[in-house]
Protein backbone atom coordinates (compact mmCIF):
# COMPACT_ATOMS: atom_id res chain seq x y z
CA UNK A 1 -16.62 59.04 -59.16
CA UNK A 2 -14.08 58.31 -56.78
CA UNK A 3 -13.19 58.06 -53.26
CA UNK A 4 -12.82 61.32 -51.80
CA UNK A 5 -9.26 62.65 -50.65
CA UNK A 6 -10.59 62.65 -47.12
CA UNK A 7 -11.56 59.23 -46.61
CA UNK A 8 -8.62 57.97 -48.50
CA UNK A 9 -6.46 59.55 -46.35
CA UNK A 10 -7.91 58.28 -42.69
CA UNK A 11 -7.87 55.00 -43.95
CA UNK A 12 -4.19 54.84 -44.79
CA UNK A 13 -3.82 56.76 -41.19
CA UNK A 14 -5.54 53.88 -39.76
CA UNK A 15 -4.06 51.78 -41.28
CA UNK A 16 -0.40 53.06 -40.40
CA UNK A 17 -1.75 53.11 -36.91
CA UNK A 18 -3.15 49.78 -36.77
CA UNK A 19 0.66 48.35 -37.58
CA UNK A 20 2.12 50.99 -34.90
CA UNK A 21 0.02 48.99 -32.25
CA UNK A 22 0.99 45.44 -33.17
CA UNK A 23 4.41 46.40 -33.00
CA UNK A 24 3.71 47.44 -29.63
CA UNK A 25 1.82 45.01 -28.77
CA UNK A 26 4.80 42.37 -29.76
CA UNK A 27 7.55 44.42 -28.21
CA UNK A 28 5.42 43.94 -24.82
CA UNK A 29 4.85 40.89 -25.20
CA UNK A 30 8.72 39.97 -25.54
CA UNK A 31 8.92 42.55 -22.53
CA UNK A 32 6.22 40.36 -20.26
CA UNK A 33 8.52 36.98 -21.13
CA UNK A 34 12.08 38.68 -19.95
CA UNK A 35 10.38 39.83 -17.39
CA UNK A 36 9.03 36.55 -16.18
CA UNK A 37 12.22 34.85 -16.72
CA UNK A 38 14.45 37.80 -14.41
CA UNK A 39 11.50 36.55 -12.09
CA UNK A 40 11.85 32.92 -11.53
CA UNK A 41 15.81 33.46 -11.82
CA UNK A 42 15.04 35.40 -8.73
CA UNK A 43 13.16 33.03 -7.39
CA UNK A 44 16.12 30.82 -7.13
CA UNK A 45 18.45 32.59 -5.80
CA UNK A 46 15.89 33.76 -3.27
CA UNK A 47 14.56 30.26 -2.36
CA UNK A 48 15.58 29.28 0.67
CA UNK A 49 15.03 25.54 0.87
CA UNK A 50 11.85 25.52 3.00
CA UNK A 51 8.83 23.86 1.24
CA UNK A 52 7.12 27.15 0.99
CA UNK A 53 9.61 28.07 -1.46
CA UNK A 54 9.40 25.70 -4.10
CA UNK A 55 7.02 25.97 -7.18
CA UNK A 56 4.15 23.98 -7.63
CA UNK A 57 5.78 21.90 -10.26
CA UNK A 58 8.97 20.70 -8.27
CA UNK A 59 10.04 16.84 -8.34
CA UNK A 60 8.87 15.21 -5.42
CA UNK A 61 12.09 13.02 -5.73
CA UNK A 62 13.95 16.17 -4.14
CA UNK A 63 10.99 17.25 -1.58
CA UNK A 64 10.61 13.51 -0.31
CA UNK A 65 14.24 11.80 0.68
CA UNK A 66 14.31 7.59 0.12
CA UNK A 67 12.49 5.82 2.52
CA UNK A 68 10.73 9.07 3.75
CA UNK A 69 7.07 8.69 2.04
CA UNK A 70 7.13 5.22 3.56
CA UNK A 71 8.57 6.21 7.54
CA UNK A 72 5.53 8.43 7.94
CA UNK A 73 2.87 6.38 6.42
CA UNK A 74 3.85 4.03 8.66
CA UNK A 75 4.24 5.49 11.83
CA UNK A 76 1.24 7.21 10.98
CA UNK A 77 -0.58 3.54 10.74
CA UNK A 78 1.12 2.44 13.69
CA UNK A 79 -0.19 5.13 15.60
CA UNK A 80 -3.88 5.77 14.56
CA UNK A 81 -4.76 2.16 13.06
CA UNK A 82 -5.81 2.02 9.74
CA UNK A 83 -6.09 5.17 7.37
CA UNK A 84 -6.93 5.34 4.08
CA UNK A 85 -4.72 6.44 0.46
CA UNK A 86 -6.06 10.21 1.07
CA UNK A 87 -5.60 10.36 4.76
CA UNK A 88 -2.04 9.53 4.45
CA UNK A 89 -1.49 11.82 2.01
CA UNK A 90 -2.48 14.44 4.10
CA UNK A 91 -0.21 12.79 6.86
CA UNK A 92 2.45 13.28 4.55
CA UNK A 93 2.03 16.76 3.33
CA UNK A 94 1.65 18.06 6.74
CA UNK A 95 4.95 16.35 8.10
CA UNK A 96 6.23 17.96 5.44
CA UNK A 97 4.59 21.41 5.55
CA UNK A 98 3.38 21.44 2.34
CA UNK A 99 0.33 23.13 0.95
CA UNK A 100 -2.65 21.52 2.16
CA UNK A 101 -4.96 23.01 -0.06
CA UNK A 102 -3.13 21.78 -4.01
CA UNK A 103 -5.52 19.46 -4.64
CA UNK A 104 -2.32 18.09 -8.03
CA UNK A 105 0.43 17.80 -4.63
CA UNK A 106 -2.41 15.35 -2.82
CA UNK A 107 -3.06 13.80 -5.64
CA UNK A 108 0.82 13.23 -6.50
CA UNK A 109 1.63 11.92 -3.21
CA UNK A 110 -1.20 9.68 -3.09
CA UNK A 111 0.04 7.91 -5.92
CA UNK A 112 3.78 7.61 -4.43
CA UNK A 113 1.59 6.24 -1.30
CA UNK A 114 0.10 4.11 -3.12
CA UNK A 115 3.29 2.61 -4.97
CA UNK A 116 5.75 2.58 -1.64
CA UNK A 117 2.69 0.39 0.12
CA UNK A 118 1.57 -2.29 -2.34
CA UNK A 119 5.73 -2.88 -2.20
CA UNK A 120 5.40 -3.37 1.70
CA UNK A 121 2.54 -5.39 1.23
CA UNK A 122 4.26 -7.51 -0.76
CA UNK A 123 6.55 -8.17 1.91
CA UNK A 124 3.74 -8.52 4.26
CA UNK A 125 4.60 -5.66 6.06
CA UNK A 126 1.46 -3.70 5.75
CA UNK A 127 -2.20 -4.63 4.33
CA UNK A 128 -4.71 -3.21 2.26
CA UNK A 129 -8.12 -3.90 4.18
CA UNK A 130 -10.69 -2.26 2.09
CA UNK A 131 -11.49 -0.10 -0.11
CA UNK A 132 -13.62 3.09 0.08
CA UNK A 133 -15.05 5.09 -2.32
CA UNK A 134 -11.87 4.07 -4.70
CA UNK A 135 -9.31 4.64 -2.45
CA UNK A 136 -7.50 2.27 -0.52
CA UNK A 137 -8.15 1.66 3.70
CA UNK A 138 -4.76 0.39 4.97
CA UNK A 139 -3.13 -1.42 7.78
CA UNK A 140 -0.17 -2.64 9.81
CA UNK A 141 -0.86 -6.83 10.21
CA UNK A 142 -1.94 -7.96 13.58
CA UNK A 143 0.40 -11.28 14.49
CA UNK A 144 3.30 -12.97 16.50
CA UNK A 145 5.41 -12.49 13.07
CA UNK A 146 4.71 -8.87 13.08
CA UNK A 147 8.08 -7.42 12.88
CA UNK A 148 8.55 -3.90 15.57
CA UNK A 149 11.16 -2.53 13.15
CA UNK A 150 13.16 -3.08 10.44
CA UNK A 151 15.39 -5.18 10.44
CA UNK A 152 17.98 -5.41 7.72
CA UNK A 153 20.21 -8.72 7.44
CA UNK A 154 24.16 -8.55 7.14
């Protein structure tokens, strides 16, 4: 004996409803990504340059000018003595009001940090002392030769 009428029936009707759904469910889905694209067009016409504005994932190359990373790592070691990779980092972020808290931004600028001073040290402009718990402890030289500023030659 066969299926009866019935049950034949609310299956197809489930099935036809079932497929009413997905489509649905894909025409939100396209709805969710145009509207997250209006968003971040807004965003940038919105933004207003301030650091607060900028997403998380923004090139550091335009937060950070030439020369900048390095200025206030070393001011900062010329005036509180040695500090370490992580504590100029922070120096950095807040001269630059930056979010303290983005553990991926710290991280980042550490990095640069890390880069812009091993290329003064090489010069012999600053030193790294020590290193704690993996991270770097550096220094401005102590000396006669020690130069106050920079100095370019013509």
């Amino acid at each position: 004996m066969g299926e009866p009428h019935a049950a034949f029936a609310l299956k197809r009707k489930r099935n036809q409803i079932c497929g009413v759904i997905a489509h649905y469910e894909r025409l939100l889905r396209e709805a969710q990504h145009d509207l997250a694209h209006v968003n971040a067009a807004l965003r940038l016409f919105e933004a207003t340059g301030e650091a607060a504005d900028l997403p998380p994932y923004v090139d550091l190359n335009r937060v950070l000018r030439r020369g900048e990373t390095t200025k206030i790592c070393m001011d900062a070691l010329a005036a509180e003595g040695p500090l370490d990779t992580r504590q100029l980092a922070l120096r950095v972020i807040r001269a630059k009001g930056l979010n303290e808290s983005d553990k991926v931004l710290a991280q980042t600028i550490a990095l640069r940090i890390v880069q812009t001073l091993r290329m003064r040290a090489r010069r012999g402009k600053v030193e790294s002392v020590a290193r704690t718990k993996g991270v770097c402890v550096w220094r401005i030289p102590e000396g006669p030769w020690r130069p106050t500023e920079d100095v370019t030659l013509l």
